[in-house]
N, C-alpha and C. Protein backbone atom coordinates (compact mmCIF):
# COMPACT_ATOMS: atom_id res chain seq x y z
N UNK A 1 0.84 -1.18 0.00
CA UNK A 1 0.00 0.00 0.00
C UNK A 1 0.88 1.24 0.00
N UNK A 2 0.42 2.36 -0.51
CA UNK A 2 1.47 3.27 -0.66
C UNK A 2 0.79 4.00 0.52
N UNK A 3 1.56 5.48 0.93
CA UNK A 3 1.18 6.52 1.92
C UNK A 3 0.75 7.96 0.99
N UNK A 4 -0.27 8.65 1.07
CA UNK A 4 -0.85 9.34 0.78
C UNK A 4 -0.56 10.97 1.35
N UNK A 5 -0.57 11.93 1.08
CA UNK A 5 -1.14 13.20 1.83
C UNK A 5 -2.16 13.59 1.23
N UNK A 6 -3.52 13.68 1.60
CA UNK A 6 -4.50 14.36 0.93
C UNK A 6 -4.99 15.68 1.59
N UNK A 7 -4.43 16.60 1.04
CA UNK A 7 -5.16 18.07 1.59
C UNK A 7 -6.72 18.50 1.02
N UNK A 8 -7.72 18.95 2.15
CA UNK A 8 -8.57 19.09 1.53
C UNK A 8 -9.52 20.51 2.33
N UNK A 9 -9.70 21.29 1.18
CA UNK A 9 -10.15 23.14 1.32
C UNK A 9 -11.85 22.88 1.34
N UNK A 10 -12.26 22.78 3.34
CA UNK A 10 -13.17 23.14 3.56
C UNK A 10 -14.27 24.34 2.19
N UNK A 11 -14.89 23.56 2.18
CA UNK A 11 -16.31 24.88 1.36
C UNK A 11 -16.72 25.75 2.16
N UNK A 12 -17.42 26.83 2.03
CA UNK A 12 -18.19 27.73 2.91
C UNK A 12 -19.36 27.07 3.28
N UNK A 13 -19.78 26.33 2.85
CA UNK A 13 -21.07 25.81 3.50
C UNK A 13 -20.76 24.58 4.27
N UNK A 14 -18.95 24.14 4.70
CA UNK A 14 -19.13 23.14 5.29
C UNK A 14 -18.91 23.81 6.77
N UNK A 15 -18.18 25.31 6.83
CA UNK A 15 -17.81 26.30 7.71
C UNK A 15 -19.30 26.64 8.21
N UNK A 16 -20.35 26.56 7.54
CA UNK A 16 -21.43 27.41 7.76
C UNK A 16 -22.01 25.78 9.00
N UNK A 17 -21.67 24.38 8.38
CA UNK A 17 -22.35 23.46 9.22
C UNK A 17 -21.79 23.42 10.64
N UNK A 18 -20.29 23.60 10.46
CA UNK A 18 -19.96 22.96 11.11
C UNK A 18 -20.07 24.48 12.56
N UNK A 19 -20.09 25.76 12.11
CA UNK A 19 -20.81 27.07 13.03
C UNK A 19 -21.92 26.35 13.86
N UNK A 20 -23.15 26.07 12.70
CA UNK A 20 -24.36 25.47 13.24
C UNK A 20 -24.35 24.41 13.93
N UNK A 21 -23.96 23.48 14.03
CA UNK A 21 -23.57 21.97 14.51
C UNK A 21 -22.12 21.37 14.43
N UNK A 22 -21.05 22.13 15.75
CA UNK A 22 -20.00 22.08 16.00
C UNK A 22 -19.93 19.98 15.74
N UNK A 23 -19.16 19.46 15.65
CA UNK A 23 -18.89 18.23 15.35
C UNK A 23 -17.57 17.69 15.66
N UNK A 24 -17.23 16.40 15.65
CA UNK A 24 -16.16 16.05 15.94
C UNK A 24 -15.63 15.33 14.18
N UNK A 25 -14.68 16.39 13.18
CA UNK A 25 -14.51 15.62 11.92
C UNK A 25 -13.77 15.13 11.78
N UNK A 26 -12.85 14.88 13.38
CA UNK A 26 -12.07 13.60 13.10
C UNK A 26 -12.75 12.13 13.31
N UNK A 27 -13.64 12.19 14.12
CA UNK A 27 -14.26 10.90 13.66
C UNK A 27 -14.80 10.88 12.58
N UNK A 28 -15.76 11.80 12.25
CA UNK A 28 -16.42 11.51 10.98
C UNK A 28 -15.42 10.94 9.56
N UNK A 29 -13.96 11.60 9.57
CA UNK A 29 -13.18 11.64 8.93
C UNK A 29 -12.74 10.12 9.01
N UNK A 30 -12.49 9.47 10.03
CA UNK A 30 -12.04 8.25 10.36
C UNK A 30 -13.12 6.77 10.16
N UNK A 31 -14.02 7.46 10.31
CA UNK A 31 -15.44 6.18 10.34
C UNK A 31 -15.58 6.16 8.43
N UNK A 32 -14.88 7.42 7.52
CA UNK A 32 -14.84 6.80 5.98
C UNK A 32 -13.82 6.22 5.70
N UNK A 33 -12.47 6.49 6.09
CA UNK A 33 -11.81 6.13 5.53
C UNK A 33 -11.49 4.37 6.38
N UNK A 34 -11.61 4.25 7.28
CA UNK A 34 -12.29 2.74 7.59
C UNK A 34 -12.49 1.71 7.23
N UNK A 35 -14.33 2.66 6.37
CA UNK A 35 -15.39 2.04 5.42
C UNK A 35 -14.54 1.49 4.46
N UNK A 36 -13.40 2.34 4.12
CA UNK A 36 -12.76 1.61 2.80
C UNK A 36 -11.49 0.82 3.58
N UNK A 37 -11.20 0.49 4.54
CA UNK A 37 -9.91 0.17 4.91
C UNK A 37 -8.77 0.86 4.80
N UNK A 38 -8.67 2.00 4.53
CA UNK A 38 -7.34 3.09 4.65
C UNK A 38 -7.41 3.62 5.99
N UNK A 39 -5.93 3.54 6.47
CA UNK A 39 -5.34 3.84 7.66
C UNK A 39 -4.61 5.02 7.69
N UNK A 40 -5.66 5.71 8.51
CA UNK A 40 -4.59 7.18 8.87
C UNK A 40 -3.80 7.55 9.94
N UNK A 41 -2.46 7.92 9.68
CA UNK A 41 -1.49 8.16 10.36
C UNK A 41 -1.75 9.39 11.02
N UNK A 42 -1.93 10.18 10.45
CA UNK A 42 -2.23 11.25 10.72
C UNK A 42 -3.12 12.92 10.45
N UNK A 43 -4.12 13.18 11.32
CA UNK A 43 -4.85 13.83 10.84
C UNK A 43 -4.64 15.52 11.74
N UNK A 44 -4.88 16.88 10.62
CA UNK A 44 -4.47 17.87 10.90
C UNK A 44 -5.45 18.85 10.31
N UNK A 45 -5.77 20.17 10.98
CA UNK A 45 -6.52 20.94 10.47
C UNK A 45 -5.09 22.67 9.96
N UNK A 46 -5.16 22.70 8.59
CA UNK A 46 -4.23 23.71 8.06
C UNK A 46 -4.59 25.05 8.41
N UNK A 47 -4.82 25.78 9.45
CA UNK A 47 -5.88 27.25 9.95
C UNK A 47 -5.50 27.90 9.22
N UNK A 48 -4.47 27.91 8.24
CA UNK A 48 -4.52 29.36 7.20
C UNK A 48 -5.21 29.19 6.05
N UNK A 49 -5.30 27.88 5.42
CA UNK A 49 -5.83 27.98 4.82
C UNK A 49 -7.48 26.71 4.89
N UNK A 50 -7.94 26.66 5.96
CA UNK A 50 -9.15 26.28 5.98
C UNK A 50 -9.12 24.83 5.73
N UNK A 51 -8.26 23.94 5.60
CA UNK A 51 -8.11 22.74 4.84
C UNK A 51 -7.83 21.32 6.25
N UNK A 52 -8.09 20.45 5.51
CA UNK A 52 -7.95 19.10 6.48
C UNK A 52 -6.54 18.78 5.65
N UNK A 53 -5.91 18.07 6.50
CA UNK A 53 -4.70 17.18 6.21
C UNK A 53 -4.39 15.73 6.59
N UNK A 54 -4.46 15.02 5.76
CA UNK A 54 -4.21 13.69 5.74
C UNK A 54 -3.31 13.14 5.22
N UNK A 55 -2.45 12.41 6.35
CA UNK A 55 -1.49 11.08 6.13
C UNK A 55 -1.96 9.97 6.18
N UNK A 56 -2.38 9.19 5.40
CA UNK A 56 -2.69 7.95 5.46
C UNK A 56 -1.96 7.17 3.78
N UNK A 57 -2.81 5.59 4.23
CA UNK A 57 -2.02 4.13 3.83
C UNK A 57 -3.01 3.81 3.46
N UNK A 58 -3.50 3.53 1.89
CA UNK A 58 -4.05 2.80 0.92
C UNK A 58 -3.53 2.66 -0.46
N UNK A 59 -4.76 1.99 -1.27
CA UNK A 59 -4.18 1.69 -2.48
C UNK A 59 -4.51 2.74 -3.30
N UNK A 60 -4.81 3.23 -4.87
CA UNK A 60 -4.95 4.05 -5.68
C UNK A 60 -6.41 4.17 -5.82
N UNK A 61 -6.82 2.67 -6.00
CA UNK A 61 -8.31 2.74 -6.02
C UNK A 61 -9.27 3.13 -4.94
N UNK A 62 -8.72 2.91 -3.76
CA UNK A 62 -9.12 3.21 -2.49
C UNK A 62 -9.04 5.10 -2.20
N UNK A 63 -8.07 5.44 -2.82
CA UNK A 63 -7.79 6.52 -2.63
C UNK A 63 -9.10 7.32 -3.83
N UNK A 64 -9.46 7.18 -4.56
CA UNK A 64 -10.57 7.39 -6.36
C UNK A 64 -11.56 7.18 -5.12
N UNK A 65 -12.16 6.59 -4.81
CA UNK A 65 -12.91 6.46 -4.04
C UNK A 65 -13.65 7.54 -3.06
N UNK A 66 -12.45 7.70 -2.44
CA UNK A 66 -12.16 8.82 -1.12
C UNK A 66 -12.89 10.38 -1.95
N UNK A 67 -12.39 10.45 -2.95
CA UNK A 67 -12.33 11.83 -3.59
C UNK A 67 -13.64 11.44 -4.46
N UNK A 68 -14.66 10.55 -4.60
CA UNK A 68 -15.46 10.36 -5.10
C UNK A 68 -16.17 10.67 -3.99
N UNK A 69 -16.12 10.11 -2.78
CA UNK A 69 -17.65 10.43 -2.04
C UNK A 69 -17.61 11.71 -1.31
N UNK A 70 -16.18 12.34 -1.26
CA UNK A 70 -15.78 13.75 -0.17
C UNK A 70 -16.02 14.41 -1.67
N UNK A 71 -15.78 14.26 -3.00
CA UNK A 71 -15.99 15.35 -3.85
C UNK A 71 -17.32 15.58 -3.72
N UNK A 72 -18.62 14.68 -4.18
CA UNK A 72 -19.93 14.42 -4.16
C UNK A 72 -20.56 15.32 -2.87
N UNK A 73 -19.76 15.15 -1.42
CA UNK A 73 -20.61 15.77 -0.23
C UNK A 73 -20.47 17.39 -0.80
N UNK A 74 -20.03 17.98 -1.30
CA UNK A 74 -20.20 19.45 -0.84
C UNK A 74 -19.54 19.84 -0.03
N UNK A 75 -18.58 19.26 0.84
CA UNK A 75 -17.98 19.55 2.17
C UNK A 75 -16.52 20.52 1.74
N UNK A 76 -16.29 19.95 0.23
CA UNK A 76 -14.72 20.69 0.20
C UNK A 76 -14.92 21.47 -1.10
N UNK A 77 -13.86 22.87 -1.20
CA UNK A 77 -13.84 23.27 -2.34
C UNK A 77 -12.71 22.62 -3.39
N UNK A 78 -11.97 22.16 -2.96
CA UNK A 78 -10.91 21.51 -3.86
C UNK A 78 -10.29 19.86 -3.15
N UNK A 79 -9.85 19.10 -3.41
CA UNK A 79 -8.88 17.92 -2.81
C UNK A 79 -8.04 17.49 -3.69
N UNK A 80 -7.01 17.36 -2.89
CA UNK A 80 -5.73 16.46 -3.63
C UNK A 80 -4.63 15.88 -3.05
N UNK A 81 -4.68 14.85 -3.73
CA UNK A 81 -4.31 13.50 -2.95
C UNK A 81 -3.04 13.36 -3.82
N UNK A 82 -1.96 13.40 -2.97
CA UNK A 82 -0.64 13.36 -3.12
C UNK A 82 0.01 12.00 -2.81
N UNK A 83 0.05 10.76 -3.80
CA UNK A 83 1.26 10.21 -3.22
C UNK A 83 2.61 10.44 -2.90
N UNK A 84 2.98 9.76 -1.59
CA UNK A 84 4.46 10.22 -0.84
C UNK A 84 5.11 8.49 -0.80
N UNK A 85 6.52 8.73 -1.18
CA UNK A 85 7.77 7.98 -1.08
C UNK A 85 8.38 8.25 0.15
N UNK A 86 8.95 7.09 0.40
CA UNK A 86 10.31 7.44 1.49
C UNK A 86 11.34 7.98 1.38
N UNK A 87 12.13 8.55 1.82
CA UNK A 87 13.61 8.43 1.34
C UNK A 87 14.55 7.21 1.09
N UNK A 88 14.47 6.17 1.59
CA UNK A 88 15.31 5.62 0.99
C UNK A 88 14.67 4.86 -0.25
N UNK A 89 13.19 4.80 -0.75
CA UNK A 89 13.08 4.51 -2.11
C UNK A 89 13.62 5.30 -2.93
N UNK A 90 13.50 6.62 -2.65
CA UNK A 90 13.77 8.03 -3.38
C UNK A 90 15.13 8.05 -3.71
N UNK A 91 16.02 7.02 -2.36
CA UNK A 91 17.30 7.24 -3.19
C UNK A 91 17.95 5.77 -4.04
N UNK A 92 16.70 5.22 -3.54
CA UNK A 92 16.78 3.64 -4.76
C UNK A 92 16.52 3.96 -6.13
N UNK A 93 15.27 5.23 -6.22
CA UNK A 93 14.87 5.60 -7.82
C UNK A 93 16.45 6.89 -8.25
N UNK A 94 17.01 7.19 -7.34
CA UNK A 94 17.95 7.87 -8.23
C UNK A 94 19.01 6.92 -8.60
N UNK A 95 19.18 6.11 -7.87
CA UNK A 95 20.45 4.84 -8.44
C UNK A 95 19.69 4.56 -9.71
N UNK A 96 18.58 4.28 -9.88
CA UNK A 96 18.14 3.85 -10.95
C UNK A 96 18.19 4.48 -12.30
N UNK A 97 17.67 5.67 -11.96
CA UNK A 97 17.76 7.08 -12.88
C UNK A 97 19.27 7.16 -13.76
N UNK A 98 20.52 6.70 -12.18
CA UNK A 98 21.56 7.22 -12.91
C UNK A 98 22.19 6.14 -13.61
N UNK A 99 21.79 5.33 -13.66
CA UNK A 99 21.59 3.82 -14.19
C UNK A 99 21.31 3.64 -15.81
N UNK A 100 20.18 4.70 -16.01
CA UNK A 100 19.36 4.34 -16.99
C UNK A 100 19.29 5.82 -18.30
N UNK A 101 19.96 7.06 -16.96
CA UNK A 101 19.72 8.37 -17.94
C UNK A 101 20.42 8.28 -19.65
N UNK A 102 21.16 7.21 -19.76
CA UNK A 102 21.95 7.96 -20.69
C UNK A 102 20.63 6.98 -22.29
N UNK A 103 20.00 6.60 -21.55
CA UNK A 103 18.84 5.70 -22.80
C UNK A 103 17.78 7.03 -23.21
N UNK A 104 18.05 7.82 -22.11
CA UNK A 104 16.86 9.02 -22.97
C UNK A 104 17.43 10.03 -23.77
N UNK A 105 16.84 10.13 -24.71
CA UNK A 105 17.98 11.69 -25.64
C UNK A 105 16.56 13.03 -25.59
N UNK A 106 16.97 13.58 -24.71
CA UNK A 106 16.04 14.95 -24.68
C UNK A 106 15.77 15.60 -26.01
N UNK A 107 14.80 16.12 -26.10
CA UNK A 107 14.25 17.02 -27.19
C UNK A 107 15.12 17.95 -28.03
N UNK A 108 15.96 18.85 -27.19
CA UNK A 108 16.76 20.11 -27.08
C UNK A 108 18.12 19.27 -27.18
N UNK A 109 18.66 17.83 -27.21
CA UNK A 109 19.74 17.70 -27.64
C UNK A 109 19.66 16.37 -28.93
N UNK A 110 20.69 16.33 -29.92
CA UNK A 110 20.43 15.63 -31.19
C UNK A 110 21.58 14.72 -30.92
């Protein structure tokens, strides 16, 4: 399973619910992603810019999902779901890179 960050920009009308009927959206937040079996590491509210933050552990499809039923509520104005690497894959894909660069011939050189 890979690890995720998904940031996601509260709507005004989810600001307007949550005024009216203060809530707890880390459970709510936790009882979906659950539903699908993704595990979150960690959950954060961004105060400058209005947004939820999520670290969590699923698959791609699991993740299509997520942004299918949080796009559908109305709750956010934007989401995006960032897959994240480790560092030491990150420095397994540059061994690789430097492994392999000389098979690509860029545009701008002949």
């Amino acid at each position: 399973m890979a690890v995720y960050m998904t940031k996601a920009k509260y709507s005004t009308q989810a600001f307007q619910g949550m005024l009216a009927k203060p809530s707890d959206r880390e459970q709510a937040t936790r009882a979906l992603f659950d539903a699908l079996g993704v595990s979150i590491h960690h959950l954060y509210f961004e105060i400058s810019t209005g947004s939820v933050v999520v670290i969590s552990e699923g698959t791609a499809d699991q993740m299509a999902c997520l942004g299918m039923v949080t796009g559908a509520s109305g709750a956010f104005d934007s989401i995006n779901a960032t897959e994240l690497i480790s560092m030491n894959a990150m420095s397994a894909a540059m061994g690789t890179a430097q492994r392999i660069a000389q098979a690509y011939v860029s545009p701008n050189k002949s």
